[in-house]
C-alpha atoms as a PDB file:
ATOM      1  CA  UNK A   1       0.000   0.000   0.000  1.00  0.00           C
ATOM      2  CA  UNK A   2       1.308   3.565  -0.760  1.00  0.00           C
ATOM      3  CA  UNK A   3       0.760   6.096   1.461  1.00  0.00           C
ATOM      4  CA  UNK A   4      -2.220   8.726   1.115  1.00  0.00           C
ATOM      5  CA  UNK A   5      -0.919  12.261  -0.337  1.00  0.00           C
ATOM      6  CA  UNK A   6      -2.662  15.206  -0.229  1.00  0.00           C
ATOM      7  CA  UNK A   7      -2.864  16.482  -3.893  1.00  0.00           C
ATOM      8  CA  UNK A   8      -4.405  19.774  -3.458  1.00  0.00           C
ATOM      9  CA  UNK A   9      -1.741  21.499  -1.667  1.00  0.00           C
ATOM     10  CA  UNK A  10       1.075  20.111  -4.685  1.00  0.00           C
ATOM     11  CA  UNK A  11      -1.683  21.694  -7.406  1.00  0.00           C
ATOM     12  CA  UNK A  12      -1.428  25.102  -5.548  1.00  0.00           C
ATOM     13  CA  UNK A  13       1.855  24.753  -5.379  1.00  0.00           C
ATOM     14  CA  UNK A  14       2.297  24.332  -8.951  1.00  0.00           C
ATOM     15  CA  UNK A  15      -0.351  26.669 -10.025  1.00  0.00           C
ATOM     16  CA  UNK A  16       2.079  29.088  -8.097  1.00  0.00           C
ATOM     17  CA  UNK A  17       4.966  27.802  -9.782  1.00  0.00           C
ATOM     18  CA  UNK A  18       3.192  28.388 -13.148  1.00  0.00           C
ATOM     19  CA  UNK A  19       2.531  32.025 -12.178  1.00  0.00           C
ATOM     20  CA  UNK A  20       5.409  32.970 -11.044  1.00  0.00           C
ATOM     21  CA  UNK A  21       6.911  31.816 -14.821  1.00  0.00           C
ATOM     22  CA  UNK A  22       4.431  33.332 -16.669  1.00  0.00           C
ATOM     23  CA  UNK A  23       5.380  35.946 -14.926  1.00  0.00           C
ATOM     24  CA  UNK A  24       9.174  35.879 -15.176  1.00  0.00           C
ATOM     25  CA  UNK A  25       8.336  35.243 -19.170  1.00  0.00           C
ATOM     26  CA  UNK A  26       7.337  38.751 -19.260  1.00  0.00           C
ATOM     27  CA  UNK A  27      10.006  39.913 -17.473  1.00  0.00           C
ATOM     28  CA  UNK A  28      12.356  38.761 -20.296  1.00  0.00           C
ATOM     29  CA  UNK A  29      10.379  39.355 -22.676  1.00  0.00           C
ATOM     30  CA  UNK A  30      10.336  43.208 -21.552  1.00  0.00           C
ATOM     31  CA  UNK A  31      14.476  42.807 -20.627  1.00  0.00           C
ATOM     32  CA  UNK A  32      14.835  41.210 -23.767  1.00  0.00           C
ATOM     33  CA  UNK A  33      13.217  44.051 -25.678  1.00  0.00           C
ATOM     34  CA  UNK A  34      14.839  47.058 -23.850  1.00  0.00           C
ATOM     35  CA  UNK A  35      18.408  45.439 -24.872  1.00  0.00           C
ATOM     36  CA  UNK A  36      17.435  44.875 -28.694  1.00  0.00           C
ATOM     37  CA  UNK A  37      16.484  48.918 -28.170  1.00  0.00           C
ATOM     38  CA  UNK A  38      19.668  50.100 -26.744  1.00  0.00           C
ATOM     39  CA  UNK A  39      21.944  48.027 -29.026  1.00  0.00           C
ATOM     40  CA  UNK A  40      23.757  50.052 -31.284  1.00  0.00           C
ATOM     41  CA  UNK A  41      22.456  50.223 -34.641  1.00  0.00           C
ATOM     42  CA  UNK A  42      24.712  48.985 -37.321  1.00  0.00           C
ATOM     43  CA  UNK A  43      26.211  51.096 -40.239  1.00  0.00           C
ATOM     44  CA  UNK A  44      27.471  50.779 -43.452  1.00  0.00           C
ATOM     45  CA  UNK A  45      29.515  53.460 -44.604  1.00  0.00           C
ATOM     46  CA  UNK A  46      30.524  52.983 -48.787  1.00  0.00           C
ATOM     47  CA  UNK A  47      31.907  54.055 -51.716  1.00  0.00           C
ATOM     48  CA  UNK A  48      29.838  53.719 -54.933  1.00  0.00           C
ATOM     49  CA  UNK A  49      33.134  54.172 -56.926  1.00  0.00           C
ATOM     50  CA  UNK A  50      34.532  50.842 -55.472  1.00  0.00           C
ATOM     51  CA  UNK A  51      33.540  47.654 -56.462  1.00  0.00           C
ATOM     52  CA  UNK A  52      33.850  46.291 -52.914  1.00  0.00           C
ATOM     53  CA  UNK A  53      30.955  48.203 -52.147  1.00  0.00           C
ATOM     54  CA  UNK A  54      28.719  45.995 -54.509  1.00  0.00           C
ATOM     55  CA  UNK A  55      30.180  42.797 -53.241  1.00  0.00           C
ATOM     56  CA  UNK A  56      29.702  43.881 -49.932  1.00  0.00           C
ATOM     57  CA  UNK A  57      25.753  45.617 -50.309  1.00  0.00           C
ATOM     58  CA  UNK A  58      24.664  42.110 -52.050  1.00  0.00           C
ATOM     59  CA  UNK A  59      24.884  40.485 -48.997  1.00  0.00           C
ATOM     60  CA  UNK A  60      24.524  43.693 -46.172  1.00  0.00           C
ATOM     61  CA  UNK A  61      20.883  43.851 -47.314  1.00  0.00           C
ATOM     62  CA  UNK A  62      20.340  40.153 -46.073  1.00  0.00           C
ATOM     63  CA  UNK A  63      22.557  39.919 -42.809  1.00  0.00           C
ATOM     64  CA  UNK A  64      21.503  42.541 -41.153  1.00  0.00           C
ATOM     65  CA  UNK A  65      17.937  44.288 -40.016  1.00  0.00           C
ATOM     66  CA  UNK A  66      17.577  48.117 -39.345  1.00  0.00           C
ATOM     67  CA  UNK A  67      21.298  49.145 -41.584  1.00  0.00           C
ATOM     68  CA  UNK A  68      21.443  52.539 -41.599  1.00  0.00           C
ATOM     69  CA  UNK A  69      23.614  52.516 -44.858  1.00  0.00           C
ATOM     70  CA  UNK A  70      25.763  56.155 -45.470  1.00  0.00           C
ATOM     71  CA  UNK A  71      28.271  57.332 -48.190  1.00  0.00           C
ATOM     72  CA  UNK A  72      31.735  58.256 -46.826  1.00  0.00           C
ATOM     73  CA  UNK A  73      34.543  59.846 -49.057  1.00  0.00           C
ATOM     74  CA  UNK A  74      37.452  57.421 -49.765  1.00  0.00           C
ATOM     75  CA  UNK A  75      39.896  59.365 -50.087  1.00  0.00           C
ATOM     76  CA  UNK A  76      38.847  60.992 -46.843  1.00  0.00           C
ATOM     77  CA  UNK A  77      40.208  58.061 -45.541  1.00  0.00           C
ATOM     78  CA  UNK A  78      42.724  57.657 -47.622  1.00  0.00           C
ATOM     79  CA  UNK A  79      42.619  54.528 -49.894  1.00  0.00           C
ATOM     80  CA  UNK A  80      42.156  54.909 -53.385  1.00  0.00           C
ATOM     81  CA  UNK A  81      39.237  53.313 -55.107  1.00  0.00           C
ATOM     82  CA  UNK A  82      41.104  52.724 -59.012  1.00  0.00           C
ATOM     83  CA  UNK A  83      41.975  49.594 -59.654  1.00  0.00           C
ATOM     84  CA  UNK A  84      45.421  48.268 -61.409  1.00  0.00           C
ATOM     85  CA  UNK A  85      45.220  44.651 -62.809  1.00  0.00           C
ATOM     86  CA  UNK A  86      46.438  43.288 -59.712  1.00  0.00           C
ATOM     87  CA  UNK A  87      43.255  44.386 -57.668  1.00  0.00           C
ATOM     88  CA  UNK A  88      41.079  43.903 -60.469  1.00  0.00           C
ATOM     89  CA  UNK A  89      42.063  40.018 -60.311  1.00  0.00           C
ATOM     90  CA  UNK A  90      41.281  39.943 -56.466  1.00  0.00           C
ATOM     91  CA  UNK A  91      38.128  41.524 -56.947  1.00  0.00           C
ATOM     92  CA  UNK A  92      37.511  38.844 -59.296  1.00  0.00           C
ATOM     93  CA  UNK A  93      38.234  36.066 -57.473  1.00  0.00           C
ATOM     94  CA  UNK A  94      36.274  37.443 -54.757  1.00  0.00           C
ATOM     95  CA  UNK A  95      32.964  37.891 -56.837  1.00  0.00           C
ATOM     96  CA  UNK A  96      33.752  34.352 -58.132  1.00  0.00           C
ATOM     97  CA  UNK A  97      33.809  33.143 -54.631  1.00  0.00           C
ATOM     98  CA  UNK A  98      30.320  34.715 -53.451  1.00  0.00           C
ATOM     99  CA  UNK A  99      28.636  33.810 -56.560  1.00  0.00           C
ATOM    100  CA  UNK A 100      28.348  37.267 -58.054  1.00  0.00           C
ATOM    101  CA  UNK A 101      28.636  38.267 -61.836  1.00  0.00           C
ATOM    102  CA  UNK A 102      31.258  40.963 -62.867  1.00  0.00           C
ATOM    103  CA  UNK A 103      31.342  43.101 -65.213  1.00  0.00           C
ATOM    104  CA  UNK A 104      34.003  46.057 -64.953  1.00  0.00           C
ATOM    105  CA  UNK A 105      32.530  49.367 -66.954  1.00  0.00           C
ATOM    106  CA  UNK A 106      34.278  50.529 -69.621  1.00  0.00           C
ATOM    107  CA  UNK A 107      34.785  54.131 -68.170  1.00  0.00           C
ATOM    108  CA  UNK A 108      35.003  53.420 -64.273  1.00  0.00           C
ATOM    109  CA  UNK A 109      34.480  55.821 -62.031  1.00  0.00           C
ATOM    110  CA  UNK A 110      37.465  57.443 -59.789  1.00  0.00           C
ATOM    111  CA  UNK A 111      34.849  59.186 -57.505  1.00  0.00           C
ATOM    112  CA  UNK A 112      31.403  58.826 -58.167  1.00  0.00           C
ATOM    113  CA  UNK A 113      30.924  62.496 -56.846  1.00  0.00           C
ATOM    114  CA  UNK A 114      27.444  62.527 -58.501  1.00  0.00           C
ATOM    115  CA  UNK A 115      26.143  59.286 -57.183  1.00  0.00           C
ATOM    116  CA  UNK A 116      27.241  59.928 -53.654  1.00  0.00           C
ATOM    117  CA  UNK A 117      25.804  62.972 -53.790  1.00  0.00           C
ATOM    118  CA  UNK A 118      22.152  61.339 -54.552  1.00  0.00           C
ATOM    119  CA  UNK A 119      22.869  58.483 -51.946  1.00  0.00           C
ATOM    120  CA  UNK A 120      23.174  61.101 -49.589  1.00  0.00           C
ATOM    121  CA  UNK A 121      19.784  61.845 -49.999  1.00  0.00           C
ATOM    122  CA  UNK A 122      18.821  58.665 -50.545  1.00  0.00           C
ATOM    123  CA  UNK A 123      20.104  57.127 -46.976  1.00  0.00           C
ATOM    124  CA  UNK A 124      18.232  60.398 -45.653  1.00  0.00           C
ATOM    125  CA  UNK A 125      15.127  59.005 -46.808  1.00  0.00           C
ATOM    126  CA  UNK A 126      15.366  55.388 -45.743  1.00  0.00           C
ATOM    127  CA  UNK A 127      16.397  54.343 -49.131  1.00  0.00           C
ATOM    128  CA  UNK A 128      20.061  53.722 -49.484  1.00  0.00           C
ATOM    129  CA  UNK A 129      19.747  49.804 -49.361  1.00  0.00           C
ATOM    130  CA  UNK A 130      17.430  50.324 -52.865  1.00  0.00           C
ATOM    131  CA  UNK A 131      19.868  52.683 -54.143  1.00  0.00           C
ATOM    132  CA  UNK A 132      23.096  51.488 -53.399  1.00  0.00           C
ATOM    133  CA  UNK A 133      22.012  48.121 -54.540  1.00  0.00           C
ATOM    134  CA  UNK A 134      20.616  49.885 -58.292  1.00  0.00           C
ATOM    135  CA  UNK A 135      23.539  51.808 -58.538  1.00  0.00           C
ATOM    136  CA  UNK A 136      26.562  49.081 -57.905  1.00  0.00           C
ATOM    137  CA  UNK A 137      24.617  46.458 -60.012  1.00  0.00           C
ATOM    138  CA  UNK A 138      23.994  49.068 -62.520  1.00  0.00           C
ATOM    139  CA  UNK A 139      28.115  49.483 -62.625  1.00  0.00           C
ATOM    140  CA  UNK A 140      29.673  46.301 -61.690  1.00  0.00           C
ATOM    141  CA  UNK A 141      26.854  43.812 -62.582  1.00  0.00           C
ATOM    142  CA  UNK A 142      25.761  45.837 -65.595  1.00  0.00           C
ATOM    143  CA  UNK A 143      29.104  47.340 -66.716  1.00  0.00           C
ATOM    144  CA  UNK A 144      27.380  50.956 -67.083  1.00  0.00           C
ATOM    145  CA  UNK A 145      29.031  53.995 -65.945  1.00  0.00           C
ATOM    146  CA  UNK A 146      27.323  55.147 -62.822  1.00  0.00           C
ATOM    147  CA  UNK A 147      28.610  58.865 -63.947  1.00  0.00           C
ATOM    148  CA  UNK A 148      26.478  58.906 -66.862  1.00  0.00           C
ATOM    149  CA  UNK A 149      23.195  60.753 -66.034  1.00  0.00           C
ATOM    150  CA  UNK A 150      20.752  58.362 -67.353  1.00  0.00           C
ATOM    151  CA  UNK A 151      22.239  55.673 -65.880  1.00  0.00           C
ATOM    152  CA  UNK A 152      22.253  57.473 -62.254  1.00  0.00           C
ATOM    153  CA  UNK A 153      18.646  58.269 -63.462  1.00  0.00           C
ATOM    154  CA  UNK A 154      18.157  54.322 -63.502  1.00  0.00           C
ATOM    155  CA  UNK A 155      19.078  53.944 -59.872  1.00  0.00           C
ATOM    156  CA  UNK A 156      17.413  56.474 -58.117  1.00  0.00           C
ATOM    157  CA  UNK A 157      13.991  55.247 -60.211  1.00  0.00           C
ATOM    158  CA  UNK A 158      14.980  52.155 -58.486  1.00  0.00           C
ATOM    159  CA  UNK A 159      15.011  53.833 -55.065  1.00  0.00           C
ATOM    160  CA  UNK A 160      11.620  56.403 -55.613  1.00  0.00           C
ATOM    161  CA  UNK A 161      13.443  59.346 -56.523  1.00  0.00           C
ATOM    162  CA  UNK A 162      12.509  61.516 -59.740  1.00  0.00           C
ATOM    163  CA  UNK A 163      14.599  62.393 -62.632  1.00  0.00           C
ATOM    164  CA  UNK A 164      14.522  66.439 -61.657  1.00  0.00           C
ATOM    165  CA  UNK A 165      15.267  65.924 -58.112  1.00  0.00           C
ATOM    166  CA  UNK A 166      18.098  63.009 -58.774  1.00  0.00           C
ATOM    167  CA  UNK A 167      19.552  66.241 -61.240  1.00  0.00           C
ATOM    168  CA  UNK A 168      19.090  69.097 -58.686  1.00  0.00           C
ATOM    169  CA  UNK A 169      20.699  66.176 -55.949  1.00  0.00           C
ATOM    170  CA  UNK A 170      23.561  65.229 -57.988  1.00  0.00           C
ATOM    171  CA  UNK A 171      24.774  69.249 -58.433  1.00  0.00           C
ATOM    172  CA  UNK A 172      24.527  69.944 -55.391  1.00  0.00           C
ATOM    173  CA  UNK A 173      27.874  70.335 -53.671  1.00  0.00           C
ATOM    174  CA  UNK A 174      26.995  70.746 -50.167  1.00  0.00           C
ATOM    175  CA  UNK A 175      26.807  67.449 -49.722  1.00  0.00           C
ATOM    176  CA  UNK A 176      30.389  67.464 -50.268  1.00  0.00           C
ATOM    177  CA  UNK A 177      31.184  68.197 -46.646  1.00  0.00           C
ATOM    178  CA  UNK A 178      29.045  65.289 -44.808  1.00  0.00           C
ATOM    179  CA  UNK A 179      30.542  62.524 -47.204  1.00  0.00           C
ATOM    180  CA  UNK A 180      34.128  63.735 -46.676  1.00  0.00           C
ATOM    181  CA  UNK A 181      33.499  63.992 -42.845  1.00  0.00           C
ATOM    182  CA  UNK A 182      31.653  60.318 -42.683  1.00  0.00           C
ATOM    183  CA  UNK A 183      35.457  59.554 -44.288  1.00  0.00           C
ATOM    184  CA  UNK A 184      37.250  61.378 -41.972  1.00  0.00           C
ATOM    185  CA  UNK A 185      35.771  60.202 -38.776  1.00  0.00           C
ATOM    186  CA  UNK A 186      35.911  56.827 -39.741  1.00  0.00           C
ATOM    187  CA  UNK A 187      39.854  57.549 -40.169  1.00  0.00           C
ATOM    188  CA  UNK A 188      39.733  59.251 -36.674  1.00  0.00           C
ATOM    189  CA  UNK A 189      38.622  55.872 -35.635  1.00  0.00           C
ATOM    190  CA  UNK A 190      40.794  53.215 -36.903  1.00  0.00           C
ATOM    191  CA  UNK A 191      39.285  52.568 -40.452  1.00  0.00           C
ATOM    192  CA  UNK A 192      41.524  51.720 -43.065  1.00  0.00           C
ATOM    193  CA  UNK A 193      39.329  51.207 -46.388  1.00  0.00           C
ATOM    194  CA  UNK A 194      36.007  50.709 -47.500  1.00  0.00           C
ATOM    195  CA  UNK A 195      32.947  49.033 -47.225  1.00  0.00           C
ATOM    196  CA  UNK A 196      33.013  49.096 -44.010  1.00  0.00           C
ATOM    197  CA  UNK A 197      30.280  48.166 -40.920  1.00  0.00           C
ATOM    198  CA  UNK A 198      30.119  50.195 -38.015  1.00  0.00           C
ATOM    199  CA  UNK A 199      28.493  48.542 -34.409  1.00  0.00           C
ATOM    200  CA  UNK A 200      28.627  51.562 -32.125  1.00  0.00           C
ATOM    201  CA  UNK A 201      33.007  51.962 -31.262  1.00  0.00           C
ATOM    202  CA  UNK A 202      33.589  48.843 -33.060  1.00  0.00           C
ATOM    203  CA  UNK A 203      34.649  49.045 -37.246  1.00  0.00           C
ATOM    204  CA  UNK A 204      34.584  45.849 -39.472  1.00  0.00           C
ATOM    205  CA  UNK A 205      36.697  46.736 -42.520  1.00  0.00           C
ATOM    206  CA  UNK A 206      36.671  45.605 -45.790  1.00  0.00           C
ATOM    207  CA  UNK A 207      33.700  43.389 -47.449  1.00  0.00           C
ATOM    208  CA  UNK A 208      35.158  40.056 -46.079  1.00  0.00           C
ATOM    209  CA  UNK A 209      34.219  41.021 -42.840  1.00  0.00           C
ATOM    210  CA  UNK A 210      30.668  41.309 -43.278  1.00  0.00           C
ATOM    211  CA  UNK A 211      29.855  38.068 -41.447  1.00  0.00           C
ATOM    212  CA  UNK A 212      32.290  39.073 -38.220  1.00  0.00           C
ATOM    213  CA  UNK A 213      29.992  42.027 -37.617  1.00  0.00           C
ATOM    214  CA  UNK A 214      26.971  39.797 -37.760  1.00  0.00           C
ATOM    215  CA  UNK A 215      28.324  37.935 -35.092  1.00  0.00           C
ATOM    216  CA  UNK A 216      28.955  40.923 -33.455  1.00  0.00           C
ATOM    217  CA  UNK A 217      25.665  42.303 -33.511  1.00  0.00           C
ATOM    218  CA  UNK A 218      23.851  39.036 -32.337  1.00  0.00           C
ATOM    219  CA  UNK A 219      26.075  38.880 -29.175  1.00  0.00           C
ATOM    220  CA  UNK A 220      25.798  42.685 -28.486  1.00  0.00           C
END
């Protein structure tokens, strides 16, 4: 014979149990959600003149939720964005590696002054991601000048902004100043080249570190 137990109290005590987890499930869930809030929001700073950028955007757009994507001057920072046969072949080998076509335009563009100029405005809008990804396809998928108006045209369609305005944005040089200073302060903090990923003090340089910064971001 087993001895007689008293189930009532043990169903209190679990219904008690069961509260108090329901309630700690809250708790966390509120915890959890303040952290996600204070993280630091990542950035990608690029350079439409460099083809790095497109390798790089391809696969920014997919790792990583809320980029805030901005131009920044290269040679605020110091590295140049032509490229001699030697880095032409790495690029190469890199696209070949990630899957991605190449297609080097005929006339590439040293700076891109134009373009950045209208991804300024674009990333001011919420729609750098749309435009970045037009415009370096258009370039190095496409093998299309990104200088030449209508093909600058063809991005920012992409992105939601008109012909006139992309023409009025693209002339305007006082959006000069906040590209070169994006370069500079990068500089100021340790960053060597572009694309690069910012997560708050912390700089992931260079498009083969796209997937260090993710794992940076999911244990921030």
């Amino acid at each position: 014979m087993f001895p007689q137990v008293s189930v009532r109290p043990f169903v209190v005590q679990c219904m008690g149990a069961v509260t108090s987890l329901d309630s700690y499930r809250q708790t966390a869930a509120r915890r959890s959600h303040r952290t996600r809030r204070l993280a630091p929001r990542p950035t990608f700073y690029f350079d439409l003149a460099s083809p790095y950028t497109y390798l790089a955007a391809e696969r920014a757009e997919r790792m990583f939720a809320r980029l805030e994507w901005l131009p920044a001057s290269s040679d605020a920072l110091q590295c140049a964005t032509s490229m001699g046969y030697e880095e032409r072949a790495l690029v190469a080998h890199r696209a070949a590696l990630l899957g991605l076509p190449l297609v080097w335009p005929a006339e590439p563009s040293q700076r891109a002054i134009g373009a950045m100029r209208v991804a300024s405005l674009a990333a001011e809008r919420g729609l750098g991601a749309a435009f970045v990804l037009a415009a370096s396809r258009l370039e190095f998928c496409g093998g299309y000048s990104i200088d030449d108006p209508e093909i600058l045209a063809e991005a920012a369609a992409a992105a939601g902004i008109g012909l006139r305005e992309m023409l009025r944005t693209a002339g305007d040089i006082a959006r000069d100043g906040p590209i070169e200073e994006a370069g500079r302060s990068l500089l100021a903090a340790g960053a060597d080249r572009l694309p690069t990923v910012r997560l708050g003090r912390l700089l992931f340089c260079g498009e083969e570190r796209l997937s260090e910064a993710v794992a940076a971001r999911a244990s921030a």
